[in-house]
Protein backbone atom coordinates (compact mmCIF):
# COMPACT_ATOMS: atom_id res chain seq x y z
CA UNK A 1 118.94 -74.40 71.67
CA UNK A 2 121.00 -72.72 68.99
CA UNK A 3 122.61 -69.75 69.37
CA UNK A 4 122.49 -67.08 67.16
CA UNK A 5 125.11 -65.07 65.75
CA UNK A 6 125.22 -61.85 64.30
CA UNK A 7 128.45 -60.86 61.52
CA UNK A 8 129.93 -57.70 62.42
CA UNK A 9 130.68 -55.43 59.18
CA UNK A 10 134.40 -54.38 59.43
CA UNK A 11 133.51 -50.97 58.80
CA UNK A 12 129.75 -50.26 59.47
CA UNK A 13 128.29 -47.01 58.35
CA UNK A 14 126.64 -46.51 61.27
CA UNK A 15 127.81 -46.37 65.35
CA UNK A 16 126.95 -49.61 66.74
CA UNK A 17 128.55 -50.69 70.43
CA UNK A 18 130.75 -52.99 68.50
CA UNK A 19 132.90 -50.15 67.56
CA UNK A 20 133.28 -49.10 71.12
CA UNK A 21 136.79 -51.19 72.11
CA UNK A 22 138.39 -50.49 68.22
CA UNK A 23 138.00 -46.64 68.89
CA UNK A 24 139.42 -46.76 72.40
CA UNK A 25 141.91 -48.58 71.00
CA UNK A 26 142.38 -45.64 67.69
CA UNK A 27 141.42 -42.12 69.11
CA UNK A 28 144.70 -42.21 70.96
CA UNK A 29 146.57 -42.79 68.21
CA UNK A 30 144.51 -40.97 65.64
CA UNK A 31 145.53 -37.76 67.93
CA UNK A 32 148.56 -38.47 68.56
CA UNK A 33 149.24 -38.42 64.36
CA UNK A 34 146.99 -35.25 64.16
CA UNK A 35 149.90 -33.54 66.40
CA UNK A 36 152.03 -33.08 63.17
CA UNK A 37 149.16 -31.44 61.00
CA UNK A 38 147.96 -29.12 64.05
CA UNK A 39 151.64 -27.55 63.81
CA UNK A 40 151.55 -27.12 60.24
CA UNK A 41 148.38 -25.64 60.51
CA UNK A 42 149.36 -23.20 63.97
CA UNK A 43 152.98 -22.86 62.40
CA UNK A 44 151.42 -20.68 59.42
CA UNK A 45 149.75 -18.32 61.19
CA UNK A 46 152.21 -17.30 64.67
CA UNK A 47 153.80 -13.40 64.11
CA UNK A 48 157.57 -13.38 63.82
CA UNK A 49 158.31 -13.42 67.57
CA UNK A 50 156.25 -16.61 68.53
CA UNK A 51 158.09 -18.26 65.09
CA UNK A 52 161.46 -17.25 66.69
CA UNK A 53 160.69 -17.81 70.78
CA UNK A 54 162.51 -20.77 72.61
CA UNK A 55 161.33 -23.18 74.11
CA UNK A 56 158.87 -22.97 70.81
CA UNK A 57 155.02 -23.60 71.39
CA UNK A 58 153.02 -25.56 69.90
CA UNK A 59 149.88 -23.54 69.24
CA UNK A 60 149.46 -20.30 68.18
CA UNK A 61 148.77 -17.40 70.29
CA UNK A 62 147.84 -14.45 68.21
CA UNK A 63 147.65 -15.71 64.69
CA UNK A 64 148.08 -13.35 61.84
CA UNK A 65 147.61 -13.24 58.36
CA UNK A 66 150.94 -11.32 58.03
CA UNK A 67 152.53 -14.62 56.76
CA UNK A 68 150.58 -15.02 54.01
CA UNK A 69 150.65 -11.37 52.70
CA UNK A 70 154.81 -11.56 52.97
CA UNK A 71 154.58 -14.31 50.60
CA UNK A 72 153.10 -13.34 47.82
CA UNK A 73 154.80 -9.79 48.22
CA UNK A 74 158.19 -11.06 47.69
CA UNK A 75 159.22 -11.78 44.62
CA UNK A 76 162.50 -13.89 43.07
CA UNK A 77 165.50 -11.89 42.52
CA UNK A 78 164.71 -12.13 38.47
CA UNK A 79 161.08 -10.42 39.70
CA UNK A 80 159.39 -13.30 39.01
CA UNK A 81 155.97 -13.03 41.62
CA UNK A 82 154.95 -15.99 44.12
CA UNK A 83 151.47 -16.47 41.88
CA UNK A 84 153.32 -17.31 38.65
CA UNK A 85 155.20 -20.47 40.65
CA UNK A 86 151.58 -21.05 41.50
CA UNK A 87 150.29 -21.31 38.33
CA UNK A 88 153.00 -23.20 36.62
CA UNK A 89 152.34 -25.88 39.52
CA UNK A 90 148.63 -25.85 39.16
CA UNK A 91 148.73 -25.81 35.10
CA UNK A 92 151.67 -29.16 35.60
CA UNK A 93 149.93 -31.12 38.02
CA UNK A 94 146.05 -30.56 36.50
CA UNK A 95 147.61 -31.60 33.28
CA UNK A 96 150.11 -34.18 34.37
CA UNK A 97 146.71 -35.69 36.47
CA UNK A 98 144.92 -36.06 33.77
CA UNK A 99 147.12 -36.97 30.73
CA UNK A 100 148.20 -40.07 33.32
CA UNK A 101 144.85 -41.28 34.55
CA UNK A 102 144.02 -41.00 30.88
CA UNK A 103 147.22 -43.43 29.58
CA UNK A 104 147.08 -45.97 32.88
CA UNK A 105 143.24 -46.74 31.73
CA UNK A 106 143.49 -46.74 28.24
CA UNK A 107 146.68 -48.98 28.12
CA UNK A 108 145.20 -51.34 31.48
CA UNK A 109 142.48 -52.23 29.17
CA UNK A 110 144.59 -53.03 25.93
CA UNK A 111 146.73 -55.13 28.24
CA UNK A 112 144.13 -57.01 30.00
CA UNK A 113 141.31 -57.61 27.37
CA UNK A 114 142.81 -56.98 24.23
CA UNK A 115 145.38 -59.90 22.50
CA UNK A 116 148.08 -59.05 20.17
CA UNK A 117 151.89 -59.99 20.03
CA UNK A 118 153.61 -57.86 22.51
CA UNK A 119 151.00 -58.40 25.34
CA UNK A 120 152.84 -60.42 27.73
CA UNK A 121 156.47 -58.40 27.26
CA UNK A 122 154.80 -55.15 28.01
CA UNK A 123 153.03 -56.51 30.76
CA UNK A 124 157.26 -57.95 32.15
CA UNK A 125 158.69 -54.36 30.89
CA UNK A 126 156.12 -52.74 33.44
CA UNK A 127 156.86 -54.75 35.90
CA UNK A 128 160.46 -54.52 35.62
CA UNK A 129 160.24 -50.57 35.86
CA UNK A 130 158.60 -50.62 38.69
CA UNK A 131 161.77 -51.83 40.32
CA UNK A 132 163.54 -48.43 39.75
CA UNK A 133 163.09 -45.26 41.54
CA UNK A 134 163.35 -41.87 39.81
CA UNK A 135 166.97 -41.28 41.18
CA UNK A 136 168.82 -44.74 39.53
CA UNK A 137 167.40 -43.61 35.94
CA UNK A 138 168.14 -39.89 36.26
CA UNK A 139 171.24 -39.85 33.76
CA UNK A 140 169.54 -41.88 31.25
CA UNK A 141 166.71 -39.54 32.01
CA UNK A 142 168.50 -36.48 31.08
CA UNK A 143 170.29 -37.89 28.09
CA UNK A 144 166.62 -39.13 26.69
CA UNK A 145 165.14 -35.50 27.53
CA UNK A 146 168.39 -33.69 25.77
CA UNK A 147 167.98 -35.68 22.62
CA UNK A 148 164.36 -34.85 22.26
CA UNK A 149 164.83 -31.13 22.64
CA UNK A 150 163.20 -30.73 26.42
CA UNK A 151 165.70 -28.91 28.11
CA UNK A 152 164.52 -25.88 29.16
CA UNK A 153 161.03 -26.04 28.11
CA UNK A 154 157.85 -26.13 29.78
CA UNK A 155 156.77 -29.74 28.40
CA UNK A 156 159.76 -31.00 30.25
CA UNK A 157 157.25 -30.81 33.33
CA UNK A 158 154.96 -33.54 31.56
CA UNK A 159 156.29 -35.62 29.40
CA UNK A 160 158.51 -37.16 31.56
CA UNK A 161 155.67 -37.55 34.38
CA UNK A 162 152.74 -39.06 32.37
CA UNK A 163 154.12 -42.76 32.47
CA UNK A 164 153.30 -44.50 36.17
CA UNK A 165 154.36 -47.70 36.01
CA UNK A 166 152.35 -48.84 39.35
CA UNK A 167 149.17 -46.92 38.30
CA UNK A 168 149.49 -49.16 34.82
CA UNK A 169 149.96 -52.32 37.11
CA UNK A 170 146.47 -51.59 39.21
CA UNK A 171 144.38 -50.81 36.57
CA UNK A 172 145.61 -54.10 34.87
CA UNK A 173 144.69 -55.94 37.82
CA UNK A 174 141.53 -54.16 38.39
CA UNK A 175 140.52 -55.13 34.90
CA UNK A 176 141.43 -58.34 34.90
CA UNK A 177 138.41 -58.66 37.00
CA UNK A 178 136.13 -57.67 34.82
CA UNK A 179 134.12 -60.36 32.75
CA UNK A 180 134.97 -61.12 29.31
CA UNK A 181 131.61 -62.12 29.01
CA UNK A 182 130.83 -58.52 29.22
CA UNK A 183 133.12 -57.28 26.83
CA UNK A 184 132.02 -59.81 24.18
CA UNK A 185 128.74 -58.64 24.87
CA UNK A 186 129.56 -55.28 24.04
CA UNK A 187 131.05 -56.24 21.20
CA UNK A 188 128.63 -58.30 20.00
CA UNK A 189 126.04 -55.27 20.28
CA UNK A 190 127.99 -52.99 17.97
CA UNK A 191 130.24 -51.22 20.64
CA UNK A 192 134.03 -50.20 19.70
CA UNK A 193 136.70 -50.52 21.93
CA UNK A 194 136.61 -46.96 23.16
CA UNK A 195 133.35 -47.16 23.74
CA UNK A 196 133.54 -50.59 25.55
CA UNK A 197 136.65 -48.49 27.57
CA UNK A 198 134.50 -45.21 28.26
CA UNK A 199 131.35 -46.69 29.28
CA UNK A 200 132.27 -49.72 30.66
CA UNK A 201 135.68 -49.49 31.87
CA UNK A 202 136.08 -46.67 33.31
CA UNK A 203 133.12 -46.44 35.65
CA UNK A 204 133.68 -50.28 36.98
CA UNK A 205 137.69 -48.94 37.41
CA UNK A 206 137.15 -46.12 39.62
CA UNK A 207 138.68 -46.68 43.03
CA UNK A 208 142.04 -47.50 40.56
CA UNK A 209 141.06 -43.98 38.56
CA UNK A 210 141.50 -42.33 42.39
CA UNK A 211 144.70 -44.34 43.29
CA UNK A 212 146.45 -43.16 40.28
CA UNK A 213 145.05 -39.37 40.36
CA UNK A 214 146.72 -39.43 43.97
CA UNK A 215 150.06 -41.15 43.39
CA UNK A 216 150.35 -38.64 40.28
CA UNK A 217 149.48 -35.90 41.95
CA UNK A 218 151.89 -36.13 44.93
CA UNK A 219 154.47 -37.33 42.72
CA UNK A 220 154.13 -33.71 40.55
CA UNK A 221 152.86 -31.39 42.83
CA UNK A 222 156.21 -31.84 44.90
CA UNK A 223 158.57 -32.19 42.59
CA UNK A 224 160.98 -29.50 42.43
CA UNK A 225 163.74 -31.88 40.80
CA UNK A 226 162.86 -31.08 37.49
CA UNK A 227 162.58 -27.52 37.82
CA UNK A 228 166.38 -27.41 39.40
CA UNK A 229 167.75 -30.37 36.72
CA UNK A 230 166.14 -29.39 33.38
CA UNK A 231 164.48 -25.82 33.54
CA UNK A 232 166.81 -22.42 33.27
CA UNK A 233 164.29 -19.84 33.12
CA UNK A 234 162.31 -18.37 36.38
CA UNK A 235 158.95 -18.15 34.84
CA UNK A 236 159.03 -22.04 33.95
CA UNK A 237 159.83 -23.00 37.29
CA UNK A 238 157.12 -24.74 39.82
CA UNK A 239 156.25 -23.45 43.21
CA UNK A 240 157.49 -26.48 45.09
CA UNK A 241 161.05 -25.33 43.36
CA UNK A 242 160.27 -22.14 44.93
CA UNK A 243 159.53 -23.10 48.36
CA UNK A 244 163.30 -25.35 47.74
CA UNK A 245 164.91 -22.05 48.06
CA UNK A 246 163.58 -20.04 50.41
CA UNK A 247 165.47 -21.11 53.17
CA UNK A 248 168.73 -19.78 50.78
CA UNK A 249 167.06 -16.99 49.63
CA UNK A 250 166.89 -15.09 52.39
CA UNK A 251 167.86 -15.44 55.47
CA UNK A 252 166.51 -18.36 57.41
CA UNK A 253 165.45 -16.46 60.74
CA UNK A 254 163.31 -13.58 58.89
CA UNK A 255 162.19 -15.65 56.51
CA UNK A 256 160.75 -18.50 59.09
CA UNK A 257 157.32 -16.52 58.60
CA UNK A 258 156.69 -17.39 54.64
CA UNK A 259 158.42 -20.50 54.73
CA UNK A 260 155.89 -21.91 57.21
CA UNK A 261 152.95 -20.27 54.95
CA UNK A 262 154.65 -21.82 51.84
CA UNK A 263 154.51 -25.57 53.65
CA UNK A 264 151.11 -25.18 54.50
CA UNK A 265 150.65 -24.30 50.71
CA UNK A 266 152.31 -27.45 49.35
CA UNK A 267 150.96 -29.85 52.24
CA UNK A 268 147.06 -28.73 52.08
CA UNK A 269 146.26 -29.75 48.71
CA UNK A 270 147.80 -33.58 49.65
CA UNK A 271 145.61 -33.65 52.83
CA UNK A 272 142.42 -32.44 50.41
CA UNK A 273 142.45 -34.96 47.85
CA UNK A 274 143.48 -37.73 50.42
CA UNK A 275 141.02 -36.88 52.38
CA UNK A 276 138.30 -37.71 49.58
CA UNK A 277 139.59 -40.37 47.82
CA UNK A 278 141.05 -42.46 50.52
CA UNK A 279 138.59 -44.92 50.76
CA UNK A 280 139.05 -45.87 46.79
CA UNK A 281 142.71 -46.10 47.40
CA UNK A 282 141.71 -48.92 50.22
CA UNK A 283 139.74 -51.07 47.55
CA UNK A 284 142.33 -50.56 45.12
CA UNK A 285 144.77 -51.98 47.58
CA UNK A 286 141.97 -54.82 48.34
CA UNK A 287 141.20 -55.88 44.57
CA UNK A 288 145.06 -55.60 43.55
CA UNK A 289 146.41 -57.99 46.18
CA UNK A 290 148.91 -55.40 47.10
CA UNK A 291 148.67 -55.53 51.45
């Protein structure tokens, strides 16, 4: 008599006794990795003494808001407040989000579906930067930015942050996927090529759209290179700048409280939109080959 099998889905949506030996197996070590974002968390909230006790402890014991109100009281020493870093990162990265997830898509799909001349080289060029990091271009960088008039200007923030060379190369492979069948269809009934991208594209492209929104955002939101290389002015400056400096601001000891409150700041917002869009950036990873 036959036996019969059942297939186990890799990741079920439901708790089935299958899943009993893999979460032995990755609740240890699940906590274990937690341990770091617990202190983050307990770090931001201990008074002054418990920040400056030895041995230190781990969790807090009477947590306080103090931390939090002594940051946004002190201001630069131009008198520039906390909340106008805050809003120069917010303004960047909601911008710099968009403007990229916006020229990744737009240029995936004239890359993958569309044929003219210089297909195939821009497809090599994109490739090729993808070899350098930020640092081995960062004189050519600031010669390109000088000659186009950036320096000290709030656009320097931007411009310079729109082009992702890896989110170009997963939406290109995402799209690849994608019928041409169903783009000649679309053509056929009357549709443009925007159209074909905003209604078609772009909702089969998603889990690529939520890569990209989360390599750009990190990549901005924590950037305080550009602020210290290109910007001269205070009020231009980003928050994560900010938080760069107040360890030689002030002194290190009495200013332990709001430079724990100032890393929970940058480190939240990560953990947020990772938290929601992780399981995109999985399929992306799955569809693109990339392991």
């Amino acid at each position: 008599m036959a036996k019969k099998f059942h297939a186990i889905k890799i990741n079920p949506k439901k708790f089935t006794k299958d899943q009993i030996p893999f979460l032995l197996l990755v609740l240890p070590v699940a906590s274990f990795m937690m341990l770091p974002l617990l202190y983050i968390f307990n770090h931001a909230f201990k008074p002054f003494d418990e920040l400056i006790e030895y041995p230190p402890k781990f969790f807090v014991r009477r947590p306080t808001l103090d931390n939090f109100f002594d940051l946004f009281d002190v201001a630069s020493s131009t008198g520039i407040p906390v909340t106008r870093y805050l809003f120069n990162s917010i303004l960047i990265t909601v911008l710099v989000v968009g403007l990229s997830v916006f020229l990744a898509t737009i240029s995936g799909y004239a890359l993958s579906k569309m044929k003219f001349h210089l297909n195939t080289y821009l497809t090599k060029i994109n490739t090729v930067a993808m070899m350098f990091v930020g640092t081995a271009v960062i004189i050519p960088r600031y010669l390109v930015i000088e000659k186009m008039g950036l320096i000290d200007n709030f656009l320097v923030h931007i411009v310079p942050m729109i082009a992702i060379p890896v989110g170009l190369f997963l939406v290109k492979q995402f799209i690849d996927q994608i019928p041409d069948d169903l783009i000649e269809a679309a053509k056929i009934d009357g549709a443009s090529h925007f159209t074909i991208y905003r209604k078609i594209i772009v909702p089969l492209i998603s889990p690529a759209i939520a890569t990209i929104a989360i390599l750009s955002f990190q990549g901005v939101w924590n950037n305080a290179d550009i602020s210290a290389t290109f910007i001269n002015s205070d009020s231009l400056k980003t928050f994560a700048f900010y938080m760069s400096t107040l360890s030689s601001a002030s002194n290190s000891v009495a200013g332990a409280g709001i430079t724990a409150v100032a890393s929970l700041i940058m480190f939240l917002p990560n953990l947020i939109i990772f938290i929601f869009l992780q399981s995109k950036v999985m399929n992306t990873m799955a569809h693109s080959g990339i392991k």
